[in-house]
C-alpha atoms as a PDB file:
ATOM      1  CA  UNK A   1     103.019  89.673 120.970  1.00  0.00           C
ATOM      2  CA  UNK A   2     102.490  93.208 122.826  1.00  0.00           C
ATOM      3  CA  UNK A   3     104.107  96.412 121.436  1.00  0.00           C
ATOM      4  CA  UNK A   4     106.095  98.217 123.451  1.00  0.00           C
ATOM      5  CA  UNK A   5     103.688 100.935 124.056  1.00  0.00           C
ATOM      6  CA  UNK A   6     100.921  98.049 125.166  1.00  0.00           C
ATOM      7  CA  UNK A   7     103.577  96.744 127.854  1.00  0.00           C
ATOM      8  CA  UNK A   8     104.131 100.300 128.958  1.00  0.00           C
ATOM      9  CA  UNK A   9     100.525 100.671 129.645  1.00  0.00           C
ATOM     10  CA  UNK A  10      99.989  97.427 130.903  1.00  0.00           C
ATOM     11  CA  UNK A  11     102.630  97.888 133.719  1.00  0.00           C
ATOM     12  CA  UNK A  12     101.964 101.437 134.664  1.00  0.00           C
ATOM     13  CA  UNK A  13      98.141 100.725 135.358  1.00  0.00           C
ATOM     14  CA  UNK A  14      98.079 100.097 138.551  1.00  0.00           C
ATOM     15  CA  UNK A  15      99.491 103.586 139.280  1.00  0.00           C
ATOM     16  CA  UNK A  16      96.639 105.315 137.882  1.00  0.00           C
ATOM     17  CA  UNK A  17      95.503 106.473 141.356  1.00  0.00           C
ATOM     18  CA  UNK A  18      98.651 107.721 142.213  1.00  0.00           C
ATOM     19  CA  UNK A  19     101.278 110.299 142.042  1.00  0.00           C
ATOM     20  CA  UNK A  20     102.296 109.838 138.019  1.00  0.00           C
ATOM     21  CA  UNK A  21      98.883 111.468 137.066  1.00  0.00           C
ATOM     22  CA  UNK A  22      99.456 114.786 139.345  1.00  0.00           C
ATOM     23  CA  UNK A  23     102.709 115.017 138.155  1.00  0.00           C
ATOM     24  CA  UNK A  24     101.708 114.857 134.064  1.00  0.00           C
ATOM     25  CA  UNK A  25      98.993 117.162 135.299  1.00  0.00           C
ATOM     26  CA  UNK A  26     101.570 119.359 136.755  1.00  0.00           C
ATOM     27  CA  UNK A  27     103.582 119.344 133.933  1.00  0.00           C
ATOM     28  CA  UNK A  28     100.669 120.386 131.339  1.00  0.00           C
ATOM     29  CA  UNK A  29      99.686 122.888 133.800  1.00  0.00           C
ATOM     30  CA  UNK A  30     103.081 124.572 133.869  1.00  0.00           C
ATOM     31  CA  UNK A  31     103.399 124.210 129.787  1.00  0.00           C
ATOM     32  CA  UNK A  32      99.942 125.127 129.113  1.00  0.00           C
ATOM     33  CA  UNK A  33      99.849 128.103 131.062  1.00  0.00           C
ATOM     34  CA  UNK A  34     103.311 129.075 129.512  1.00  0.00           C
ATOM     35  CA  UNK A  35     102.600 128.602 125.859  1.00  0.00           C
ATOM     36  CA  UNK A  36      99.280 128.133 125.517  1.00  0.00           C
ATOM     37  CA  UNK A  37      96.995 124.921 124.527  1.00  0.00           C
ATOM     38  CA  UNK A  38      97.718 125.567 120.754  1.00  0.00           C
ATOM     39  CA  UNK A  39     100.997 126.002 121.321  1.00  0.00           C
ATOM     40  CA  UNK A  40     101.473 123.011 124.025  1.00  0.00           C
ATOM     41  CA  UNK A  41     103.101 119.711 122.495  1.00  0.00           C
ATOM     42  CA  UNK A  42     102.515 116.878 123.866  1.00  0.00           C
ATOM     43  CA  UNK A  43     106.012 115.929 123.990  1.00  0.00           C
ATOM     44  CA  UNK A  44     106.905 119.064 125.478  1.00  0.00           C
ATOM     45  CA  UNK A  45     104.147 117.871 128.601  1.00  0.00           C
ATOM     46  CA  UNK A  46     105.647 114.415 128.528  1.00  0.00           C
ATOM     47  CA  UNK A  47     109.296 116.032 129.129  1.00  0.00           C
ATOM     48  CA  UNK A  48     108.316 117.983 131.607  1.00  0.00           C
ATOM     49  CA  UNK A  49     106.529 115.030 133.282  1.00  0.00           C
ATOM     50  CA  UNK A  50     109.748 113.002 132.676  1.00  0.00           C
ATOM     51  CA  UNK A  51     107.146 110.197 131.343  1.00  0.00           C
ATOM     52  CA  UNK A  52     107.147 109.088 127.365  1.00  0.00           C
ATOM     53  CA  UNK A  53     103.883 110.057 125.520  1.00  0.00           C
ATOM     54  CA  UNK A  54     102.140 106.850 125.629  1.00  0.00           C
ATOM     55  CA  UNK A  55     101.722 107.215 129.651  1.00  0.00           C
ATOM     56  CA  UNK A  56     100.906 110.319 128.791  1.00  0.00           C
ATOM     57  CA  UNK A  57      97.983 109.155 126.240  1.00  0.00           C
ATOM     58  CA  UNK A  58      97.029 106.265 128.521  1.00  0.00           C
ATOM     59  CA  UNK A  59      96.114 108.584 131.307  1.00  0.00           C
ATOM     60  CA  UNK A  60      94.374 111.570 129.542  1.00  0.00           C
ATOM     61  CA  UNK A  61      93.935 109.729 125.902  1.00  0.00           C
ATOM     62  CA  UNK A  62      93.617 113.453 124.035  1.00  0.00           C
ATOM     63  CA  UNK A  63      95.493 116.968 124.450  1.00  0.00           C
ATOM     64  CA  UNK A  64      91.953 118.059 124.166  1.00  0.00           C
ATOM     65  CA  UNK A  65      91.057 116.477 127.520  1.00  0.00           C
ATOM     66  CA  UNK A  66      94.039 117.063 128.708  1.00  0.00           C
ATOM     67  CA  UNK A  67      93.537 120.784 128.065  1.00  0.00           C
ATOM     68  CA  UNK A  68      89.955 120.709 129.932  1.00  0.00           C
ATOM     69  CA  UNK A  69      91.469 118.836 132.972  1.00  0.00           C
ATOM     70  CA  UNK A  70      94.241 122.431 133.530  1.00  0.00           C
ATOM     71  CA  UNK A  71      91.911 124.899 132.519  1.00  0.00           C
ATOM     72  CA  UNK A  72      89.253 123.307 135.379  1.00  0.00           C
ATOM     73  CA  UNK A  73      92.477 123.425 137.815  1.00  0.00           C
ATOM     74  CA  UNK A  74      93.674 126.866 136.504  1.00  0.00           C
ATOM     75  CA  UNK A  75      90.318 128.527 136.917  1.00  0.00           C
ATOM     76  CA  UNK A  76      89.329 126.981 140.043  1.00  0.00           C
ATOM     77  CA  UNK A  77      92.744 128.883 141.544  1.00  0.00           C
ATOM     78  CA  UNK A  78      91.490 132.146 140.308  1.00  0.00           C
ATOM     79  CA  UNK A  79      87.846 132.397 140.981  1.00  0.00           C
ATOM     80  CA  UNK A  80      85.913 130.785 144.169  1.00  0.00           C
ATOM     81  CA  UNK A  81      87.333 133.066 146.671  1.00  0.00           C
ATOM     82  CA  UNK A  82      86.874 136.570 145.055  1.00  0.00           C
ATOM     83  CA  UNK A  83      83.634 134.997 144.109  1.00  0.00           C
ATOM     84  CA  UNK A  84      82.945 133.954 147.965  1.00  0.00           C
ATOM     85  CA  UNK A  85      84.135 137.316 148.836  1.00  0.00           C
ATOM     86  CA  UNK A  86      82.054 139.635 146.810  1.00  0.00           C
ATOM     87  CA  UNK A  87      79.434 137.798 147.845  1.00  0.00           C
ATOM     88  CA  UNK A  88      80.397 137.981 151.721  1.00  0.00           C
ATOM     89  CA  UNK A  89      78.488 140.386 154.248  1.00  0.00           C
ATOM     90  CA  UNK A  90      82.090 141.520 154.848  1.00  0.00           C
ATOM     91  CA  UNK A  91      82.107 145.335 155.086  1.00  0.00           C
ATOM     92  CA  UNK A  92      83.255 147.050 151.531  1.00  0.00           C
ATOM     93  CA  UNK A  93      86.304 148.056 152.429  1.00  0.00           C
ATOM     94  CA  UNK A  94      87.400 144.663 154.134  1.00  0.00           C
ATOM     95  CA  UNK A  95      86.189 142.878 150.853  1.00  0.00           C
ATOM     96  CA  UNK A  96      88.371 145.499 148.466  1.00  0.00           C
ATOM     97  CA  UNK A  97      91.677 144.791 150.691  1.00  0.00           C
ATOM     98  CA  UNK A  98      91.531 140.826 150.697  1.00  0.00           C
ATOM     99  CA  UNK A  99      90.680 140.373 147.041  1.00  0.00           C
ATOM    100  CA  UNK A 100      93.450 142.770 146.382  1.00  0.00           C
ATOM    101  CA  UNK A 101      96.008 140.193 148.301  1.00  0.00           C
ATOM    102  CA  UNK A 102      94.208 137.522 147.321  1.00  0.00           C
ATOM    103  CA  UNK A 103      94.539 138.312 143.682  1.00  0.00           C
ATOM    104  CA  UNK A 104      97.470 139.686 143.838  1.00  0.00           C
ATOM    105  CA  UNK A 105      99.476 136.994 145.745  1.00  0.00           C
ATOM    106  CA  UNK A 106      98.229 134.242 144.033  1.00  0.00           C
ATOM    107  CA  UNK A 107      98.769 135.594 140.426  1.00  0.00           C
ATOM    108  CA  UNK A 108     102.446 136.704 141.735  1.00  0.00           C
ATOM    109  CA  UNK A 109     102.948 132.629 141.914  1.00  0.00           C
ATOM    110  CA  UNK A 110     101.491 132.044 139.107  1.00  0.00           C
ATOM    111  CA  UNK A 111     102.016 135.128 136.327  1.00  0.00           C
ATOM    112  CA  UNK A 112     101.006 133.122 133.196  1.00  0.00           C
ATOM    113  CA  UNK A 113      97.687 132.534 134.350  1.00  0.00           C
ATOM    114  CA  UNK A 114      95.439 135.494 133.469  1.00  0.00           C
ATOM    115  CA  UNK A 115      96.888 135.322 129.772  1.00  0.00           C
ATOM    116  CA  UNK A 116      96.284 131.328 129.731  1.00  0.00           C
ATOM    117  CA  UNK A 117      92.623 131.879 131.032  1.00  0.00           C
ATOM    118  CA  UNK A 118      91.443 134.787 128.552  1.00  0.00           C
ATOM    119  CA  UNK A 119      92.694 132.790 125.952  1.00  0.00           C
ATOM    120  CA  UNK A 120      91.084 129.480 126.702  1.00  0.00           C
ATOM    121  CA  UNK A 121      87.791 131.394 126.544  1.00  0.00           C
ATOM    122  CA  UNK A 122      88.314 133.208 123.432  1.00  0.00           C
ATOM    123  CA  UNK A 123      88.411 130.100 121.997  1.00  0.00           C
ATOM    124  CA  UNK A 124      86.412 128.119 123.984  1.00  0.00           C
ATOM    125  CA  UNK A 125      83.527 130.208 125.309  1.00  0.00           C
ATOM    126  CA  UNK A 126      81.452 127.476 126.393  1.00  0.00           C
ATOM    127  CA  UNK A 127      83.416 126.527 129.167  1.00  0.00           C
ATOM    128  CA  UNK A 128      82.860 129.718 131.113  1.00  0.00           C
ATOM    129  CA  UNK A 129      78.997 128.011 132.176  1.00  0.00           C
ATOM    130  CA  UNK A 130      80.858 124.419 132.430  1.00  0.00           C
ATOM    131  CA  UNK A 131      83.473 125.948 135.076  1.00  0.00           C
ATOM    132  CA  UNK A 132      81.136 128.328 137.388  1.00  0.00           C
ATOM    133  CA  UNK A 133      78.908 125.122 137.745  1.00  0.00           C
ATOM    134  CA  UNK A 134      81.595 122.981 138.376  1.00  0.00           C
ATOM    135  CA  UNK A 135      83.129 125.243 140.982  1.00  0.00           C
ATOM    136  CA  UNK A 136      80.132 126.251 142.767  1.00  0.00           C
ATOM    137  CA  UNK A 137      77.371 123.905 141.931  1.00  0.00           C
ATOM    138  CA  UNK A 138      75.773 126.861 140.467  1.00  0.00           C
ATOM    139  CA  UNK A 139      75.065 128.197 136.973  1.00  0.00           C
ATOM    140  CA  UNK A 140      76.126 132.012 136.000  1.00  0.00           C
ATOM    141  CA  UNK A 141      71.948 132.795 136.289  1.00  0.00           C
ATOM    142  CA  UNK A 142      71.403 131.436 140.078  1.00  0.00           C
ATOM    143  CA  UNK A 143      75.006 133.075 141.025  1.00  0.00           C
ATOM    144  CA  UNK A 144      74.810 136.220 139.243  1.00  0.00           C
ATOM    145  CA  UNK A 145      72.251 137.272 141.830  1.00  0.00           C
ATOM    146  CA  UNK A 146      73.816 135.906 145.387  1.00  0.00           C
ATOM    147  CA  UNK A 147      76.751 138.150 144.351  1.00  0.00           C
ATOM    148  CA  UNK A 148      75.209 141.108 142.593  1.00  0.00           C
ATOM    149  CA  UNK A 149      72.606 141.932 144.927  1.00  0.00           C
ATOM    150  CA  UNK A 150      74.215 142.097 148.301  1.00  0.00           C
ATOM    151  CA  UNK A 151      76.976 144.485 146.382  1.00  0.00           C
ATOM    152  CA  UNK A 152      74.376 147.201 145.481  1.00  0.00           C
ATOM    153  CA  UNK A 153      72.926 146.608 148.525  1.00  0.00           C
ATOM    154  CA  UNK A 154      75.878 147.515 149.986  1.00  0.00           C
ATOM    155  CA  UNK A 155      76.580 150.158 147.505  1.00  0.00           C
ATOM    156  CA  UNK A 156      73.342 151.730 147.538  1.00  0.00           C
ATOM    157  CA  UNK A 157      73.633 152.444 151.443  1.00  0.00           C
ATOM    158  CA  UNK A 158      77.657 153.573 151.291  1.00  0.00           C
ATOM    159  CA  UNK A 159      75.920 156.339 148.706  1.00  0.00           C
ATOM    160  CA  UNK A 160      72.732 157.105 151.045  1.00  0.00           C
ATOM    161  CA  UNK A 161      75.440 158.039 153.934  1.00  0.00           C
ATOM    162  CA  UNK A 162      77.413 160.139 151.185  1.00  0.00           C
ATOM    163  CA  UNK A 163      80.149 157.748 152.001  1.00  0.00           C
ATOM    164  CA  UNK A 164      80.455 156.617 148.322  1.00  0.00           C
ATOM    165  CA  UNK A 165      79.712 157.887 144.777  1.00  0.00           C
ATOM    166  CA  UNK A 166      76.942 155.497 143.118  1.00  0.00           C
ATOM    167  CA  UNK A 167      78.722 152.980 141.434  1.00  0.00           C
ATOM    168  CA  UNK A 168      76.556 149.630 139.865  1.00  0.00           C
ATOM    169  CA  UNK A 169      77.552 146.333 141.238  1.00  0.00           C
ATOM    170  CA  UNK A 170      78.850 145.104 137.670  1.00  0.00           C
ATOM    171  CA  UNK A 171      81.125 148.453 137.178  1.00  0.00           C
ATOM    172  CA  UNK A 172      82.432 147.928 140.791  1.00  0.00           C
ATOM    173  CA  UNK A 173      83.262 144.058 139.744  1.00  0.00           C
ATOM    174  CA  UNK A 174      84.869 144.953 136.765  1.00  0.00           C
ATOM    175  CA  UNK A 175      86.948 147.658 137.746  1.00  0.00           C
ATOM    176  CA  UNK A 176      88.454 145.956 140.427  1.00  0.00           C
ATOM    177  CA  UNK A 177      89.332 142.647 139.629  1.00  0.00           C
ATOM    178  CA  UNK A 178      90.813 144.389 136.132  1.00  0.00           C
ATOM    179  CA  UNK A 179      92.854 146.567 138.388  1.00  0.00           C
ATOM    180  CA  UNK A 180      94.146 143.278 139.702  1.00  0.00           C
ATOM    181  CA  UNK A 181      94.597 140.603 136.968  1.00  0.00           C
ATOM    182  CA  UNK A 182      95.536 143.396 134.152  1.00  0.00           C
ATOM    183  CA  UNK A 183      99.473 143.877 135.250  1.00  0.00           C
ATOM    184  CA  UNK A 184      99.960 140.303 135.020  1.00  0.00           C
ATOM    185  CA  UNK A 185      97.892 139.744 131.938  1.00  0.00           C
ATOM    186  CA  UNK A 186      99.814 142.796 130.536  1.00  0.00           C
ATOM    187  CA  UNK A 187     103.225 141.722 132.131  1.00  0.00           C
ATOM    188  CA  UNK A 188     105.714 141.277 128.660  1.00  0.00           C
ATOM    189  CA  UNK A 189     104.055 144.816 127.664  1.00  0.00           C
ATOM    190  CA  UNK A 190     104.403 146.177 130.854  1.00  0.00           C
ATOM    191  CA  UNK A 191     108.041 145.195 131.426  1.00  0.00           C
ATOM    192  CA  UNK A 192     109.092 146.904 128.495  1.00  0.00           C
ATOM    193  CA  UNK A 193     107.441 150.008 128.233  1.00  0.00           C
ATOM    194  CA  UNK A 194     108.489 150.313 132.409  1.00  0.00           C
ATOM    195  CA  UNK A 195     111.962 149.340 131.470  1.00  0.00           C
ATOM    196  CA  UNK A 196     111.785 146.733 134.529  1.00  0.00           C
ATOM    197  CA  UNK A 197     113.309 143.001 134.557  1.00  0.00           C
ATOM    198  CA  UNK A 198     111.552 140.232 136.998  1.00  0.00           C
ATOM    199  CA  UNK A 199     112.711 141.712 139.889  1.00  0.00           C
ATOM    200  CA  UNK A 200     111.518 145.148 138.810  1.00  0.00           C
ATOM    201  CA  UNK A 201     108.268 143.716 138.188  1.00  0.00           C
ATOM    202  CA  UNK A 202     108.049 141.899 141.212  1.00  0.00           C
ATOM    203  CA  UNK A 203     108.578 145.264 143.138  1.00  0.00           C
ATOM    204  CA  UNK A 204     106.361 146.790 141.092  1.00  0.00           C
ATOM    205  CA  UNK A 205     103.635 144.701 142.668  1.00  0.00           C
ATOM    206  CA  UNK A 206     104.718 144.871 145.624  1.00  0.00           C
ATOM    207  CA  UNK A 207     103.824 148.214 145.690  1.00  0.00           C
ATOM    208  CA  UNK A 208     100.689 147.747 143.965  1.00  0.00           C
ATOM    209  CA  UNK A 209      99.735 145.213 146.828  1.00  0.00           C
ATOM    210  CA  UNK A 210     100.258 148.214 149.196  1.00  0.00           C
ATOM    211  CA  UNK A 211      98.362 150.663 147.195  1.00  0.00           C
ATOM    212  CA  UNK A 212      95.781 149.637 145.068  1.00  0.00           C
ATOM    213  CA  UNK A 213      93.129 148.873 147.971  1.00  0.00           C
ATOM    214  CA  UNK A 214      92.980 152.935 149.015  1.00  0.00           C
ATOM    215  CA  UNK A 215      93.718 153.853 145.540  1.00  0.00           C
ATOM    216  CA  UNK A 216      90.516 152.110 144.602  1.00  0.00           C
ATOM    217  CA  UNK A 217      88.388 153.063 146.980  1.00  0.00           C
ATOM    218  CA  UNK A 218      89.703 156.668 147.142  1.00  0.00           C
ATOM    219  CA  UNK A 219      88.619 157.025 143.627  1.00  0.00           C
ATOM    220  CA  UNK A 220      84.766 156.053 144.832  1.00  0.00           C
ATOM    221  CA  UNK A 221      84.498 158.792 147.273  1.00  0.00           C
ATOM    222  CA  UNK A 222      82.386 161.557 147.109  1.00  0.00           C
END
């Protein structure tokens, strides 16, 4: 005689293709990313889902490939277009402005997501090579250069016109997607040392959104 559990799998099989597998992925994206993988429960996921835990178990068997499965979605939300952008023939300042919305926009839907990231690869730092060759067929070694080298390239010349202060590629990387993804990684810190609630934050970047692009590049000129 099945268990219950066995019947429950049995008669949600043939819906493995279909919508109840986005939505538990939904739901461990939305708890994952709001307390964390060690502090995720799988019940908590299965609540969110509205599904009981065995579904849950029959479609991703382990919290631990669970966790892989949202930080492969999570990532791939926050990386392939800056990284298509720095690596662009756009002009400089063109490239500064759109990641700025870019960034900015997306993490404004989706606040928890810097903190979720940087803690998924304090603790696992492996998947940092796993994830840039998943989401651009490409290991950190072949990319590093398509994206570093048309940047100084472009650097180099904005300092031969006097245009720009010499800045490395790396530095100029750094700097600005920090400028970007810190507020939001920041964001319980920031709210209370700026006195602000959700709306106050929410203008707050709003006005970063407006700003940061000439801010940034102001602080490059000569």
């Amino acid at each position: 005689m099945k268990s219950a559990q066995d019947q429950d799998l049995r008669t949600t099989s043939p819906q493995r293709d279909g919508d109840t597998e986005a939505r538990i992925l939904d739901a461990a994206h939305a708890v994952f990313l709001r307390h964390g993988t060690a502090g995720a429960r799988m019940q908590d996921i299965a609540s969110e889902a509205g599904v009981n835990q065995a579904l849950l178990h029959y479609y991703f068997r382990t919290k631990e490939r669970l966790s892989a499965a949202v930080f492969r979605r999570a990532a791939s939300q926050l990386l392939p277009r800056a990284i298509e952008l720095l690596a662009s023939d756009a002009p400089l300042d063109e490239k500064v402005a759109r990641i700025v919305q870019l960034e900015l926009d997306h993490l404004s839907r989706s606040p928890y997501l810097p903190g979720y990231i940087i803690s998924e690869l304090h603790h696992h730092p492996e998947r940092v090579r796993q994830l840039i060759a998943a989401l651009t067929g490409m290991t950190p070694d072949d990319l590093r250069p398509k994206v570093v080298s048309r940047l100084r390239e472009q650097l180099d010349a904005s300092a031969q016109a006097g245009v720009l202060r010499r800045m490395a590629p790396d530095q100029f990387i750094v700097n600005l997607m920090s400028l970007c993804i810190f507020p939001f990684a920041a964001r319980p810190m920031i709210m209370a040392l700026l006195g602000l609630d959700q709306q106050g934050f929410e203008r707050f970047i709003d006005r970063r959104r407006e700003e940061l692009a000439a801010f940034f590049l102001g602080a490059l000129r000569p």
